[in-house]
Protein backbone atom coordinates (compact mmCIF):
# COMPACT_ATOMS: atom_id res chain seq x y z
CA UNK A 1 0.87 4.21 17.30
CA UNK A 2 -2.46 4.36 18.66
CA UNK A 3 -4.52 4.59 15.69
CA UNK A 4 -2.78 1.73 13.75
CA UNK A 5 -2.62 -0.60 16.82
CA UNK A 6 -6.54 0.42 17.65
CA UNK A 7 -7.89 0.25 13.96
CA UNK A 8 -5.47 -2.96 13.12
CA UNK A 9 -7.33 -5.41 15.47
CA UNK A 10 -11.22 -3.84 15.86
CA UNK A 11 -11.92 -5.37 12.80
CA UNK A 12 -10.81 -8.94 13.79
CA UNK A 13 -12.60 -8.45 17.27
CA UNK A 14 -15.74 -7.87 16.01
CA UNK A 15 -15.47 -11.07 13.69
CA UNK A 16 -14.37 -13.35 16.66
CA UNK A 17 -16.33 -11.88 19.73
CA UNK A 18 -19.62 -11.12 17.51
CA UNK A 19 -19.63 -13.85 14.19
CA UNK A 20 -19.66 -10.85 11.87
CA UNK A 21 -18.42 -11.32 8.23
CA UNK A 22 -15.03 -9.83 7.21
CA UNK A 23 -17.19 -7.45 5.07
CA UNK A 24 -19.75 -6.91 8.10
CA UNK A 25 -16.68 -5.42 10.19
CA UNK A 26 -15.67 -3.41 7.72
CA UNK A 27 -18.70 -1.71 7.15
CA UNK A 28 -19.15 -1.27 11.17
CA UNK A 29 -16.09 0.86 10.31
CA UNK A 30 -17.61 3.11 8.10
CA UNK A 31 -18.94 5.39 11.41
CA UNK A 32 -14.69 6.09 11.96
CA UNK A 33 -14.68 7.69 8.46
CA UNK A 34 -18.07 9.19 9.28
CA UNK A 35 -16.28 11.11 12.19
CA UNK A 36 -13.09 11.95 10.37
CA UNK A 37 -15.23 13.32 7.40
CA UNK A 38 -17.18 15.49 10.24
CA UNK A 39 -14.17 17.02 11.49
CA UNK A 40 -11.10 17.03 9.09
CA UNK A 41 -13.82 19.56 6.65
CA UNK A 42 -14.57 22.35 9.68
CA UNK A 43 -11.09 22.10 11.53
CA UNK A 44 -9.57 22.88 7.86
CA UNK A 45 -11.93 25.41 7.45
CA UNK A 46 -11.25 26.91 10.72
CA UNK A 47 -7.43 26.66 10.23
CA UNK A 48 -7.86 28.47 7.22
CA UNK A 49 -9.97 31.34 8.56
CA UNK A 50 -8.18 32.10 11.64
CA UNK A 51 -4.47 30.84 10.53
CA UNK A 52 -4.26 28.65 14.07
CA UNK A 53 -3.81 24.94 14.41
CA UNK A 54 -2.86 23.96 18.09
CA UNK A 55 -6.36 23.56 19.24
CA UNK A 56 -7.10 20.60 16.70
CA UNK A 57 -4.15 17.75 17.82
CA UNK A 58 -5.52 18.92 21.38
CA UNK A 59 -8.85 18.06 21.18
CA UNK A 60 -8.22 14.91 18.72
CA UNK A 61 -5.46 13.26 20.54
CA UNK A 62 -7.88 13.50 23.63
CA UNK A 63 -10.80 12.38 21.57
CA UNK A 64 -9.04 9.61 20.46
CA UNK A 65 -7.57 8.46 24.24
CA UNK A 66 -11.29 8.42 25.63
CA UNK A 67 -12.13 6.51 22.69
CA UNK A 68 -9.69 4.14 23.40
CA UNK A 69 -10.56 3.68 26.97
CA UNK A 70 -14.48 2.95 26.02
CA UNK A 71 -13.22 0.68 23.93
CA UNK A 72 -11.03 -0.70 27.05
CA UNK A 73 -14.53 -1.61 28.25
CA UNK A 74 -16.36 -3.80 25.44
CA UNK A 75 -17.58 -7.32 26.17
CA UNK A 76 -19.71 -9.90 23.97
CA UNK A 77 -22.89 -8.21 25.38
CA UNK A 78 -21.87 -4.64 24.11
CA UNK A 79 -24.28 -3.87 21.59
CA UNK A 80 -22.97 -2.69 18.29
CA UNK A 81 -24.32 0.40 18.11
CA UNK A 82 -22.46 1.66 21.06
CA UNK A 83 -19.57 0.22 19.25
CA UNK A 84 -20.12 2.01 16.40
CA UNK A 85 -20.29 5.43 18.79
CA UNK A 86 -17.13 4.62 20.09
CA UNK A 87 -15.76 3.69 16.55
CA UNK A 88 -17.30 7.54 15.54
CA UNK A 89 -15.74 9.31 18.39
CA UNK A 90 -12.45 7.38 17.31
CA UNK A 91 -12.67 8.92 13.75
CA UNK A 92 -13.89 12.28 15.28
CA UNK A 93 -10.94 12.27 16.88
CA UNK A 94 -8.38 11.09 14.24
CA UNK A 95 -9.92 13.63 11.73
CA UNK A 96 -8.68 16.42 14.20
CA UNK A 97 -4.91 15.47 14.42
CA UNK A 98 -3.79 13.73 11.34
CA UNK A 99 -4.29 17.25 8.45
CA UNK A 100 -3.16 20.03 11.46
CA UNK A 101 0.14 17.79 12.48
CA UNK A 102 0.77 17.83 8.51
CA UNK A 103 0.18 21.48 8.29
CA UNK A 104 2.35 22.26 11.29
CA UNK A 105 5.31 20.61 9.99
CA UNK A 106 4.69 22.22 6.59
CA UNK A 107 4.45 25.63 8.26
CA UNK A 108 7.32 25.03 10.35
CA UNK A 109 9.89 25.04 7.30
CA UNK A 110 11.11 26.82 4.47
CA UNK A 111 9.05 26.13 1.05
CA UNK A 112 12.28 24.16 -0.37
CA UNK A 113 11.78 21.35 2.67
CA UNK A 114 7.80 20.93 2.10
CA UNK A 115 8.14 18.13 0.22
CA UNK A 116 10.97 16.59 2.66
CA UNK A 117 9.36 16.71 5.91
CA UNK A 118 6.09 15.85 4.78
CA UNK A 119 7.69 12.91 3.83
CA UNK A 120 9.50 12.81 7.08
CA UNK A 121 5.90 12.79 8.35
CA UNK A 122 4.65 10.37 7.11
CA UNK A 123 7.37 8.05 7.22
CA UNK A 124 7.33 8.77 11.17
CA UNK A 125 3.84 7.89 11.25
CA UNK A 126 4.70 4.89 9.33
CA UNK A 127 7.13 3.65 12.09
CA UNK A 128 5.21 4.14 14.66
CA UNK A 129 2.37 2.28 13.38
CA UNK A 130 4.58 -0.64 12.11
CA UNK A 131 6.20 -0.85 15.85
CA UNK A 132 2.28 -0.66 17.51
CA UNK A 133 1.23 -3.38 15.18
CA UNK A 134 3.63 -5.68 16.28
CA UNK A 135 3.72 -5.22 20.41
CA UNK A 136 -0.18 -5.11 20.34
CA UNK A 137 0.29 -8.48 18.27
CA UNK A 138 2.26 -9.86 20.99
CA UNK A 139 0.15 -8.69 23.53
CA UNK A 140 -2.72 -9.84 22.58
CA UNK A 141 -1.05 -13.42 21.37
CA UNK A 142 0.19 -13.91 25.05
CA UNK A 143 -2.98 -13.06 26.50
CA UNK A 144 -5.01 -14.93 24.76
CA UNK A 145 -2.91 -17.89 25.01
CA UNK A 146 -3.36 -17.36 28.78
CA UNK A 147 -7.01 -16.71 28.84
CA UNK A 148 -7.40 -20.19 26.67
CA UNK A 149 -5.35 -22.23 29.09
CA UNK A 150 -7.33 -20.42 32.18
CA UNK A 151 -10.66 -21.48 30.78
CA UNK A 152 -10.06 -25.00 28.54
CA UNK A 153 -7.43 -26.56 30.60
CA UNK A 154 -6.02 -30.14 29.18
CA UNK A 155 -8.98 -29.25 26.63
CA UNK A 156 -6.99 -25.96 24.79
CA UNK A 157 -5.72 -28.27 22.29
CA UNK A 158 -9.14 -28.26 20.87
CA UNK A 159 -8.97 -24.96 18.88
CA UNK A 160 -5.38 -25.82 17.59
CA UNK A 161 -2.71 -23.07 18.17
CA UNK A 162 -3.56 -18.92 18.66
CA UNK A 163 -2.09 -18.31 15.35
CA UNK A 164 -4.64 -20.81 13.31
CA UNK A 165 -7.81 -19.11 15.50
CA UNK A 166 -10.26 -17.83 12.38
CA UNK A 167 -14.10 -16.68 12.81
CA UNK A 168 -15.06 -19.25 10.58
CA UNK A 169 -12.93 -21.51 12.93
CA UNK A 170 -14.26 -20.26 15.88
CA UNK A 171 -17.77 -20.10 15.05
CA UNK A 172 -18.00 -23.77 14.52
CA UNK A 173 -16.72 -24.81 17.58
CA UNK A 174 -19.00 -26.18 20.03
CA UNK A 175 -21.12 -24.29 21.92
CA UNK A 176 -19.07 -24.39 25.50
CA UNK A 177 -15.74 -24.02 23.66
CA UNK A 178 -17.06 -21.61 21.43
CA UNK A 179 -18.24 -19.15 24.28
CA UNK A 180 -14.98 -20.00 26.33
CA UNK A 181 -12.96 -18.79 22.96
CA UNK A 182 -14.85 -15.60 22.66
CA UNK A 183 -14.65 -14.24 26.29
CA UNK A 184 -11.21 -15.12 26.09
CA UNK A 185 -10.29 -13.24 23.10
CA UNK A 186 -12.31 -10.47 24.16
CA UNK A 187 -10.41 -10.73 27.45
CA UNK A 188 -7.39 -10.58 25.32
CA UNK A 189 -7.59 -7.64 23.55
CA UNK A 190 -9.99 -4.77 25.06
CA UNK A 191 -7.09 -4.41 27.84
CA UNK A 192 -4.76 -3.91 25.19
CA UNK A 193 -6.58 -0.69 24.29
CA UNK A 194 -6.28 0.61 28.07
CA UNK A 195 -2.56 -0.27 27.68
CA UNK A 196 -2.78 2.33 24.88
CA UNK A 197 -3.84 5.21 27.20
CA UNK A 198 -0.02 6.06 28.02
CA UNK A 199 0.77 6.72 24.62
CA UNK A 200 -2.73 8.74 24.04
CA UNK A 201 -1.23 10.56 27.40
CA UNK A 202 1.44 11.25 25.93
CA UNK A 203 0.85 12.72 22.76
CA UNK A 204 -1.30 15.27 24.07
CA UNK A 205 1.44 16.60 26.46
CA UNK A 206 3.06 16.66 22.95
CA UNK A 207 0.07 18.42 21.22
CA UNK A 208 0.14 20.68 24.43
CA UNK A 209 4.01 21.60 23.83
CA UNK A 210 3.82 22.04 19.97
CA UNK A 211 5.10 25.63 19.42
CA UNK A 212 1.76 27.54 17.39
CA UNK A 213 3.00 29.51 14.39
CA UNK A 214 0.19 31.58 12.19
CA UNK A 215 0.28 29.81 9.02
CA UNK A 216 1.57 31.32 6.07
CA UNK A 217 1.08 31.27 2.22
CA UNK A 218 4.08 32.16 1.19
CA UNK A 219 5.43 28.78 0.62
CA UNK A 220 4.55 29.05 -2.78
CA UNK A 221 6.28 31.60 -3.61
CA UNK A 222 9.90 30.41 -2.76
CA UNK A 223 8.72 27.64 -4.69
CA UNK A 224 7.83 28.92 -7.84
CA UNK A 225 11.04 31.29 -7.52
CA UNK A 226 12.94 28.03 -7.32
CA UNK A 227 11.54 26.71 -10.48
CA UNK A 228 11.79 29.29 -12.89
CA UNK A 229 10.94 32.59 -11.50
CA UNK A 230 14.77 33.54 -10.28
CA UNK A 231 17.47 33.80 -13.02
CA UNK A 232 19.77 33.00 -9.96
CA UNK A 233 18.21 29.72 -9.44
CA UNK A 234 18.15 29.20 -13.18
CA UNK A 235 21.73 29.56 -13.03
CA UNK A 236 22.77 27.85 -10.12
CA UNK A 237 20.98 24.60 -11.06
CA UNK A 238 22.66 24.96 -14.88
CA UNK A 239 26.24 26.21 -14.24
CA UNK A 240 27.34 25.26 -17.90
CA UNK A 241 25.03 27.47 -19.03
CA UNK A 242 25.78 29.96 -16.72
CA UNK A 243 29.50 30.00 -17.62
């Protein structure tokens, strides 16, 4: 929830609040997938050496929450480049908890569910982001829509309705409008990520309570038992031929 709801509307702030192109913000991305790059390779490498996983949601899921709550604290005068840190500590953070949460489900079941819970996984993660997406949506909607009316009065009607605000939109404005839009849309939003910090709080008590099992290889060998290595299975899964 709090990675889809955080990475779904930084892009959009940083076009509205600082004029940046749609490709700009993407690239001022990149330093998220600069920090999950930095992590996800040594925390695998560490899982593999030592057969331990707990550590990793830990330390991301409270990696991410601090990111969220400097991100809580952004204004127009927030230079991008502290943006960008907060965007890398995001990723840092990210990189720790997505692979070990996979791994722990994975290790938690027999090699004949792998492929079921993983999908369970993901489709878990799926909901969750889907439901973030749409209260932050609302959140920030209503807010804004108050922080316009607070600041432009009888004059809101000026920038048309929330749902038609655009950068391009935005940046022609007048100046006075123009500013009053920005602050309020920044007003809108970096609360939202402070909202955020219960469910950051939350999943590490989670992380904190996930039972720690030393991973195992033997998955694979159910597996390829399953597929051709048992004449039991062989028969079981043909009966006519069996009979």
């Amino acid at each position: 929830m709090g990675m889809f709801a955080t990475v779904s509307y930084l892009p959009t702030y940083l076009q509205m609040v600082y004029g940046v192109s749609a490709t700009r913000s993407g690239l001022l991305l990149l330093p998220m997938v600069v920090g999950m790059f930095l992590t996800a390779g040594p925390s695998g490498r560490a899982m593999s050496t030592t057969g331990r996983y707990k550590i990793f949601p830990i330390v991301g899921t409270a990696l991410v929450g601090v990111a969220a709550l400097l991100m809580s604290t952004m204004d127009p005068g927030t230079s991008l480049v502290l943006v960008g840190v907060y965007v890398f500590l995001l990723g840092a953070g990210l990189g720790l908890v997505m692979q070990p949460l996979v791994l722990a489900v994975q290790n938690d079941f027999p090699g004949a569910d792998v492929g079921t819970v993983t999908s369970a996984n993901n489709f878990f993660r799926e909901i969750g982001g889907t439901l973030s997406t749409a209260v932050v949506g609302t959140a920030v909607t209503h807010r804004l829509t108050d922080q316009l009316t607070r600041r432009l009065g009888v004059s809101s009607g000026a920038v048309g309705d929330t749902h038609s605000l655009t950068p391009r939109l935005v940046q022609s404005l007048p100046a006075p409008v123009r500013d009053a839009v920005v602050l309020s849309y920044q007003q809108a939003l970096t609360p939202v990520f402070r909202y955020l910090a219960p469910v950051f709080a939350l999943g590490l008590l989670l992380a904190c309570l996930l039972p720690e099992r030393k991973l195992t290889d033997d998955h694979q060998g159910p597996r390829a038992e399953s597929v051709g290595g048992s004449p039991n299975a062989r028969d079981s899964r043909h009966p006519a031929h069996s009979s």
